[in-house]
Protein backbone atom coordinates (compact mmCIF):
# COMPACT_ATOMS: atom_id res chain seq x y z
CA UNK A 1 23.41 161.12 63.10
CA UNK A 2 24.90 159.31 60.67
CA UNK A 3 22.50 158.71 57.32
CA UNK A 4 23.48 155.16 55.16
CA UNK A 5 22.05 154.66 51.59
CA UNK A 6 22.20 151.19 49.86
CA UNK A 7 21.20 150.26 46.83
CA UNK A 8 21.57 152.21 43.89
CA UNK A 9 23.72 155.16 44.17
CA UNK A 10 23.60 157.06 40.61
CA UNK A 11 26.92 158.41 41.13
CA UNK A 12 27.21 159.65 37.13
CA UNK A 13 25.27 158.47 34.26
CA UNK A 14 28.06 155.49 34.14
CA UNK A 15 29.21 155.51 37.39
CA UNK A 16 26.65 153.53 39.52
CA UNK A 17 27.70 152.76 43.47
CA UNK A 18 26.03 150.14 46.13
CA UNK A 19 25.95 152.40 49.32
CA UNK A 20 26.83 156.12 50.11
CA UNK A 21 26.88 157.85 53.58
CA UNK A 22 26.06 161.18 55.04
CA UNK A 23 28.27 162.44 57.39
CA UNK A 24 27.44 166.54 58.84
CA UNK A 25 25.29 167.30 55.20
CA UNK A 26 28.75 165.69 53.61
CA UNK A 27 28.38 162.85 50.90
CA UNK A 28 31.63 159.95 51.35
CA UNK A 29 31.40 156.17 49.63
CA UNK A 30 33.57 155.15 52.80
CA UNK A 31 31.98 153.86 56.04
CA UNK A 32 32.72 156.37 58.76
CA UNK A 33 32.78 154.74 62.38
CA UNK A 34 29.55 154.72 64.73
CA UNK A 35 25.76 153.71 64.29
CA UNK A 36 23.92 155.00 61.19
CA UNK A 37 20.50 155.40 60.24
CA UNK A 38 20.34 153.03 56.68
CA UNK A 39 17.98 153.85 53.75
CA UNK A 40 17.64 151.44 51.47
CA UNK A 41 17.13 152.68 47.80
CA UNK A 42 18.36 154.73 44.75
CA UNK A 43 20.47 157.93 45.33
CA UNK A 44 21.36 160.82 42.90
CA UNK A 45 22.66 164.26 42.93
CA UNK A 46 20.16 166.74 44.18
CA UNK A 47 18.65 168.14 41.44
CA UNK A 48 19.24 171.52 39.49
CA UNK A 49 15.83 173.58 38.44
CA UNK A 50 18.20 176.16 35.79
CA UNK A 51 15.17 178.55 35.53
CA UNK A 52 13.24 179.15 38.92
CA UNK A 53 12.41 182.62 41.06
CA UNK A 54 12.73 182.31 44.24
CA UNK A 55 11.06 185.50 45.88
CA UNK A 56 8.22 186.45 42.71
CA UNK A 57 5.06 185.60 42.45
CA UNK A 58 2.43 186.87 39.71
CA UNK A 59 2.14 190.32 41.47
CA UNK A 60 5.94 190.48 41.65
CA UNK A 61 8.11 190.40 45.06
CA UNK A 62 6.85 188.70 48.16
CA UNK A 63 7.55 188.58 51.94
CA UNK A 64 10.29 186.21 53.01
CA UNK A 65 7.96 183.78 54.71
CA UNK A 66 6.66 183.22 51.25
CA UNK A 67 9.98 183.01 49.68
CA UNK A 68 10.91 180.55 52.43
CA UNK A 69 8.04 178.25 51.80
CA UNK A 70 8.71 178.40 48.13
CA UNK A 71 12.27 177.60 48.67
CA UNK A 72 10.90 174.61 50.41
CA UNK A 73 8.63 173.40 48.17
CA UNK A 74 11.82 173.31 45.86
CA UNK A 75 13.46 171.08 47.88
CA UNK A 76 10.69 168.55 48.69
CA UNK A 77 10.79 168.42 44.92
CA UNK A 78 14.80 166.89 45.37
CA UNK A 79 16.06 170.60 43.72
CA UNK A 80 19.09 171.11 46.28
CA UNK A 81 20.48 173.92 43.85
CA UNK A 82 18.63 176.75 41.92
CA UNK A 83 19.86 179.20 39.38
CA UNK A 84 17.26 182.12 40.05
CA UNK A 85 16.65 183.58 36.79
CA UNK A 86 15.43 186.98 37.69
CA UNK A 87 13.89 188.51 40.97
CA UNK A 88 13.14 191.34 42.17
CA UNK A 89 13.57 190.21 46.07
CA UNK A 90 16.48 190.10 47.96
CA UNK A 91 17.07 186.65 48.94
CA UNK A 92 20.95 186.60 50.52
CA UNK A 93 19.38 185.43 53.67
CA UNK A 94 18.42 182.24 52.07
CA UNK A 95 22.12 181.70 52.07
CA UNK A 96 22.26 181.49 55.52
CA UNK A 97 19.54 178.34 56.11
CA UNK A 98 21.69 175.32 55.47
CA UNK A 99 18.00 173.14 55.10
CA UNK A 100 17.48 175.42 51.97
CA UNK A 101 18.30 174.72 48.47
CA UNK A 102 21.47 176.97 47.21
CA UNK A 103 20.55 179.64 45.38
CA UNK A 104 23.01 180.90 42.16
CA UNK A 105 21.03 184.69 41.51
CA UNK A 106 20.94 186.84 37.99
CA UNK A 107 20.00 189.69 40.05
CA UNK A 108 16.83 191.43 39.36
CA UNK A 109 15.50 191.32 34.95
CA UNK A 110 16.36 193.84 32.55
CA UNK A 111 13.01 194.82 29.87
CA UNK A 112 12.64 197.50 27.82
CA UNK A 113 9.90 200.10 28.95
CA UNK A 114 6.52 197.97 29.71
CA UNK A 115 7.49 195.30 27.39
CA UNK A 116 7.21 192.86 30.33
CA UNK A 117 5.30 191.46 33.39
CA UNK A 118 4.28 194.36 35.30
CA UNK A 119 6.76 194.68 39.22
CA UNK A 120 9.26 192.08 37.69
CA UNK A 121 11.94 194.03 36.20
CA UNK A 122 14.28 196.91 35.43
CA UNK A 123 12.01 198.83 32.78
CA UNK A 124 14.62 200.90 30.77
CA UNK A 125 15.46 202.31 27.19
CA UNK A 126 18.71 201.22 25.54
CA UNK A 127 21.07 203.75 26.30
CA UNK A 128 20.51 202.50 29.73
CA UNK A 129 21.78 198.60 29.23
CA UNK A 130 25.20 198.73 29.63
CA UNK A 131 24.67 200.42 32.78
CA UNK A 132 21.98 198.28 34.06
CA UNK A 133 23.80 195.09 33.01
CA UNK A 134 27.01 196.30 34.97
CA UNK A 135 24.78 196.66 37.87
CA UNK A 136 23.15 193.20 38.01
CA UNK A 137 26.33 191.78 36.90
CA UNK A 138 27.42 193.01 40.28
CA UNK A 139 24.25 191.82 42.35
CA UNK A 140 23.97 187.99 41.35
CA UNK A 141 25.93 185.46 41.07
CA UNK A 142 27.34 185.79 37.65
CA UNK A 143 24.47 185.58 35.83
CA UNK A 144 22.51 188.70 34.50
CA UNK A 145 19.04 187.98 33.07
CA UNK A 146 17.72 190.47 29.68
CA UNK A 147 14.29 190.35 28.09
CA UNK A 148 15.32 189.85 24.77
CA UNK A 149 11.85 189.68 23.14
CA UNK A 150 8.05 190.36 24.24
CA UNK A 151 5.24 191.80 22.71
CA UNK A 152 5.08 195.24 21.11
CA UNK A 153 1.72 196.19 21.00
CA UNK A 154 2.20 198.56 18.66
CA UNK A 155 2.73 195.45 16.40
CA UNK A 156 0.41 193.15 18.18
CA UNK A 157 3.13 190.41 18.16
CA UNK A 158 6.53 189.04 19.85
CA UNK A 159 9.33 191.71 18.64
CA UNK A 160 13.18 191.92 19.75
CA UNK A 161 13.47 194.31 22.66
CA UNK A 162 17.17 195.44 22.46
CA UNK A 163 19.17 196.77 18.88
CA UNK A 164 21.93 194.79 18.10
CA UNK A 165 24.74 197.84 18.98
CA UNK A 166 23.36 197.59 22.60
CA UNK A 167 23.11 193.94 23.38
CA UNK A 168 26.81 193.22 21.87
CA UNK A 169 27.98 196.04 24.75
CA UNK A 170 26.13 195.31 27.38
CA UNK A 171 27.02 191.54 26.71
CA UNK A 172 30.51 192.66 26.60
CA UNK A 173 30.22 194.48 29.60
CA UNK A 174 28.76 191.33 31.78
CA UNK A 175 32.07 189.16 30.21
CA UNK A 176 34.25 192.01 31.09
CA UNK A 177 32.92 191.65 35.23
CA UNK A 178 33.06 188.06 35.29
CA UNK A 179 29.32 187.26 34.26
CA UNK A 180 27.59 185.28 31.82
CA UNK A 181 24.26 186.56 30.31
CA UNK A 182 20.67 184.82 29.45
CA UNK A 183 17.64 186.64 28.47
CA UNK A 184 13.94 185.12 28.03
CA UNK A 185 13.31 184.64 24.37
CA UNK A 186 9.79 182.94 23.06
CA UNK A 187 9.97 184.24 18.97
CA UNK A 188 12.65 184.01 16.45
CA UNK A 189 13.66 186.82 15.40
CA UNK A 190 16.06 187.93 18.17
CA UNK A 191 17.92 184.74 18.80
CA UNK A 192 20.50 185.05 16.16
CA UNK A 193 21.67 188.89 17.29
CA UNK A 194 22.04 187.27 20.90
CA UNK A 195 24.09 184.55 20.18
CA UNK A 196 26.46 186.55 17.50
CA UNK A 197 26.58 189.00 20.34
CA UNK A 198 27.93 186.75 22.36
CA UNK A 199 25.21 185.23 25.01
CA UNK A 200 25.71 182.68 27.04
CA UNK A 201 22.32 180.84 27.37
CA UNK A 202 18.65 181.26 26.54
CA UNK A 203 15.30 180.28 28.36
CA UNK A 204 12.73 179.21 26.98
CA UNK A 205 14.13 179.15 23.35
CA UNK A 206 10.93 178.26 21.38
CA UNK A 207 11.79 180.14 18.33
CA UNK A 208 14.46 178.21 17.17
CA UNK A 209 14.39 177.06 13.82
CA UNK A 210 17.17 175.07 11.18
CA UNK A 211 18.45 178.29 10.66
CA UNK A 212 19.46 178.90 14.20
CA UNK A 213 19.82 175.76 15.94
CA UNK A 214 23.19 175.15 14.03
CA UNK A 215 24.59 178.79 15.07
CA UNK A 216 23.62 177.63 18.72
CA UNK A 217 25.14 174.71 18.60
CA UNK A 218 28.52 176.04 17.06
CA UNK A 219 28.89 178.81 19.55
CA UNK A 220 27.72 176.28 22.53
CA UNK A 221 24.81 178.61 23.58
CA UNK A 222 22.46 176.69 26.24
CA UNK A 223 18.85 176.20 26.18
CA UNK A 224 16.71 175.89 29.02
CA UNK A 225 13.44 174.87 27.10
CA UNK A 226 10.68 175.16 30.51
CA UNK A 227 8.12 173.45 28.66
CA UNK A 228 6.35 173.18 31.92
CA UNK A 229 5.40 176.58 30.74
CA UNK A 230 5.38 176.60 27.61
CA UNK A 231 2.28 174.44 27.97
CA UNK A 232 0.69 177.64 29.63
CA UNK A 233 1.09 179.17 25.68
CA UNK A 234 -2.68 178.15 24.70
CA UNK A 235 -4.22 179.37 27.53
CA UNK A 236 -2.08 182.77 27.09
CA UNK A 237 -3.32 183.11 23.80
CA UNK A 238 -6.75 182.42 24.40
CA UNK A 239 -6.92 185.19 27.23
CA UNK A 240 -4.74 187.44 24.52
CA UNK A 241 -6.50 186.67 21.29
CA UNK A 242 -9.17 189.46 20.89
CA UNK A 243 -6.70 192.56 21.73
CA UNK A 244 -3.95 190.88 19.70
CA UNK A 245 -4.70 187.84 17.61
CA UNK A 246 -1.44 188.29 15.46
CA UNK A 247 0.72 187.10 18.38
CA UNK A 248 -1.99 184.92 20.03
CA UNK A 249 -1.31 182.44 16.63
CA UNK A 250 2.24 182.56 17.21
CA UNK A 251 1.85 181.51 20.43
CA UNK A 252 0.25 178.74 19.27
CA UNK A 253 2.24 177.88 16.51
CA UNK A 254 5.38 178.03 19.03
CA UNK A 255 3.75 175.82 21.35
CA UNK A 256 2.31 173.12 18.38
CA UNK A 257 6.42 172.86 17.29
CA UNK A 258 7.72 172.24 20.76
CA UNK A 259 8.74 169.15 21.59
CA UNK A 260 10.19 169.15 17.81
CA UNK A 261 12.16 172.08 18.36
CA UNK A 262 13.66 170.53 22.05
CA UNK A 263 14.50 167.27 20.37
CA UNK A 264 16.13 168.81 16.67
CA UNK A 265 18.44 171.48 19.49
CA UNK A 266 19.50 168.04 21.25
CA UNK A 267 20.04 166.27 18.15
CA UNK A 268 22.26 169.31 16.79
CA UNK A 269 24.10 168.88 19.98
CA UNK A 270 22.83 172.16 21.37
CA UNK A 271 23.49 171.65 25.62
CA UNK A 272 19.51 171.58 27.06
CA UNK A 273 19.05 172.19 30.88
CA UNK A 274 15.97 171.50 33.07
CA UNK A 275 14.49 174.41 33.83
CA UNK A 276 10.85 174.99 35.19
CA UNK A 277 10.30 178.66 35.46
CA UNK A 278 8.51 178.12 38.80
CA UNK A 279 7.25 181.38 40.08
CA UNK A 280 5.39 184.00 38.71
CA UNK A 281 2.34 182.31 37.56
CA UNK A 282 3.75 178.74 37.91
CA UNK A 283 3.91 176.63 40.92
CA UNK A 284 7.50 175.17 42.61
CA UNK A 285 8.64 172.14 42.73
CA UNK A 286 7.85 170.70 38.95
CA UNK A 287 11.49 169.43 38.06
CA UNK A 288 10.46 166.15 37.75
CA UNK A 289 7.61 167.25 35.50
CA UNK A 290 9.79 169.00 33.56
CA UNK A 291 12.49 166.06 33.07
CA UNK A 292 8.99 164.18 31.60
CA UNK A 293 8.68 166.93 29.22
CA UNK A 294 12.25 166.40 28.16
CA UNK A 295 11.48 162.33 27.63
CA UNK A 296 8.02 163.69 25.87
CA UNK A 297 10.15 165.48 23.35
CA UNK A 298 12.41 162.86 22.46
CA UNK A 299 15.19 162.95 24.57
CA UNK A 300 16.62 159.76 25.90
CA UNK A 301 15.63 159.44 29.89
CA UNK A 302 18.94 159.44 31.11
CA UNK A 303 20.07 162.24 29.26
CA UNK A 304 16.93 163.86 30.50
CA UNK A 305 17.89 163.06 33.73
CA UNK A 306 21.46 163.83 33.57
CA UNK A 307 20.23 167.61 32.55
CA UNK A 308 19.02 168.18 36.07
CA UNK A 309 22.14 166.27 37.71
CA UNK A 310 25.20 165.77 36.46
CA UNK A 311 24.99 168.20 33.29
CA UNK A 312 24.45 171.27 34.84
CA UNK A 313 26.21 171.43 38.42
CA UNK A 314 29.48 171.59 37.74
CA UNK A 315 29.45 174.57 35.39
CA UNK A 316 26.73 176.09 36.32
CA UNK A 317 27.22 175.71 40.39
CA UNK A 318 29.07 178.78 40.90
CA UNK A 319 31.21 181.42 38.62
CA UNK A 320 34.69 180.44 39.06
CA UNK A 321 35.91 182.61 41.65
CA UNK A 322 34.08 181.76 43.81
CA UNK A 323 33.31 178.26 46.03
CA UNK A 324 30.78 175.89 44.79
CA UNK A 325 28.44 174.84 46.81
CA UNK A 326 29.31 171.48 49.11
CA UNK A 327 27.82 167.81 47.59
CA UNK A 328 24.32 167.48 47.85
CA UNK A 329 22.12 164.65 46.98
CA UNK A 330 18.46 163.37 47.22
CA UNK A 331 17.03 159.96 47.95
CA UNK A 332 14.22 157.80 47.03
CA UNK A 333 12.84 154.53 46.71
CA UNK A 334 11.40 154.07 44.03
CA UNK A 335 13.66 154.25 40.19
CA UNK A 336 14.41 157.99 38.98
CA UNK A 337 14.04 157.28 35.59
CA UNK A 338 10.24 155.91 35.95
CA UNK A 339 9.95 158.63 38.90
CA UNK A 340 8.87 161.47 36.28
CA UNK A 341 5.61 162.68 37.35
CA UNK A 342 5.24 166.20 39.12
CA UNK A 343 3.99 164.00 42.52
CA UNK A 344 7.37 162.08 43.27
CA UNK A 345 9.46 163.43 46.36
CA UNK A 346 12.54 161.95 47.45
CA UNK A 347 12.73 160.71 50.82
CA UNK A 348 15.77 162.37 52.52
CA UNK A 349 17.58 165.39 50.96
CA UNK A 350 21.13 165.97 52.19
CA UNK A 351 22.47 169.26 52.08
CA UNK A 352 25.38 171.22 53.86
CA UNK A 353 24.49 171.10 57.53
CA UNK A 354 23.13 167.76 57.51
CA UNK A 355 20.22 165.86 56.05
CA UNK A 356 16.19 166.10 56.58
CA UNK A 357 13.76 163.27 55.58
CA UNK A 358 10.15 163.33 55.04
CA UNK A 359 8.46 161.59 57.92
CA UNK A 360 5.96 160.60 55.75
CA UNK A 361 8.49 157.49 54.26
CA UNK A 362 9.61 154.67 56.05
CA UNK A 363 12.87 154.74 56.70
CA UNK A 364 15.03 152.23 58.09
């Protein structure tokens, strides 16, 4: 069947259309002959979570039943496509369910030797990265996913996880096969060897100070801030703070300067995805919560909402060679831009095969 949507079709941040139909999961502003099932109003892109695992939870990989449900949840949410930012699960099959959000991997994370969440990633010395990033490089999508800082306990605070020598080759090495690198980075003191290196993006990105935000911003280096999670800092540091109280303050400190370290990267003109690290610890399907914590910081709500839409897809929808995924698009009726809290659904996602709605809206 047919799907029609009138009202407000959100098109591009300046590019606002009356009507929009679905044709076999296919998105065309011209009426196609034959009865069709009409939803009246707004329409935007499906919606891009840049940081989200698909396949983890906090024990590390799961069954594909769970995978499948999280996948799911994802798309309830309106997130149609999904840059998985480290997993250890193989997920291809999820590339075979047309009702299931597309899914652009960075293979499985790369940490130095228990410097990260126990089951999640490649635990290896540095005379091993080039080798390992060559590997993922050729396992996702064109993404490859480092650790680039996490607590040395030896310290008893955030340290850099990789010397400088390595992370230039194995960054040159992911260029070289046709992939871009990111690597998780809470502190400051390893952002400015990444981005000289040569890296492409970095989650989280909490360290950044006037110092670095200009070298981002000059070399173009994304930020996908998750402060869905970074929320989660207190709490971390409250369950840390006795063992290592050094790093449970900087935790804190990080998560006090948030919002003012989001809005001074946007400012500088530093590119800022949505992002929600779902996963792990953290539940899916918080995109719209995170677009709120985007307006929290200071970013203007269409810009906000732009990073989950229109910003991100069409670089970030597939490496070059090979096909982007088809159009997809989400549904509601009620406004996007006052739709920011983590309980908003849309009511009919469209994706290749065809489009599902939630029963639970009147449609019609």
């Amino acid at each position: 069947m047919v799907l029609h949507v009138k009202g407000r079709v959100l098109a591009g941040p300046e590019d606002v259309r009356d009507e929009l139909w679905a044709v076999d999961g296919r998105i065309t502003y011209e009426r196609p002959p034959g009865e069709a099932l009409t939803l009246t109003g707004w329409a935007l892109p499906g919606l891009v979570d840049a940081h989200c695992h698909v396949g983890l939870d906090q024990h590390g990989p799961v069954p594909d039943e769970v995978s499948e449900k999280q996948a799911l949840t994802d798309r309830e949410a309106g997130t149609l496509l999904i840059r998985d930012a480290g997993s250890p699960s193989d997920t291809r099959w999820i590339d075979d369910r047309e009702d299931l959000p597309k899914i652009i991997r960075a293979g499985r994370h790369i940490a130095r030797t228990r410097r990260y969440i126990r089951n999640y990633a490649h635990e290896i010395e540095p005379g091993d990265l080039v080798a390992y990033i060559a590997r993922e490089a050729r396992r996702g999508d064109g993404w490859v996913k480092l650790v680039g800082d996490w607590i040395d306990r030896e310290v008893g605070d955030l340290t850099p996880c990789w010397p400088r020598g390595e992370v230039e080759a194995a960054i040159a090495e992911a260029h070289r096969l046709g992939a871009r690198v990111t690597a998780h980075c809470f502190a400051e003191d390893s952002l400015r060897d990444l981005v000289e290196a040569g890296i492409d993006c970095i989650e989280h990105a909490t360290g950044l100070t006037e110092d670095t935000i200009p070298l981002f911003a000059e070399r173009g280096v994304a930020i996908v801030p998750t402060l869905v999670n970074i929320a989660t800092f207190p709490h971390m540091a409250d369950g840390g703070e006795a063992k290592f109280p050094q790093w449970a303050g900087h935790m804190r400190q990080l998560h006090a300067r948030r919002y003012d370290t989001v809005r001074s990267a946007y400012d500088a003109g530093v590119p800022v995805f949505v992002g929600t690290d779902a996963g792990g610890s953290l539940a899916h399907g918080l995109v719209a919560a995170e677009v709120a914590e985007l307006v929290k910081a200071g970013i203007p709500a269409l810009d906000a909402l732009s990073a989950t839409t229109w910003g991100p897809a069409p670089g970030w929808a597939a490496p070059p060679w090979r096909r982007a995924p088809p159009p997809t698009w989400c549904s509601t009726t009620r406004t996007p831009e006052r739709t920011s809290g983590s309980s908003r659904r849309p009511a009919v996602w469209c994706c290749a095969g065809g489009w599902w709605a939630d029963l639970n809206w009147p449609l019609g």
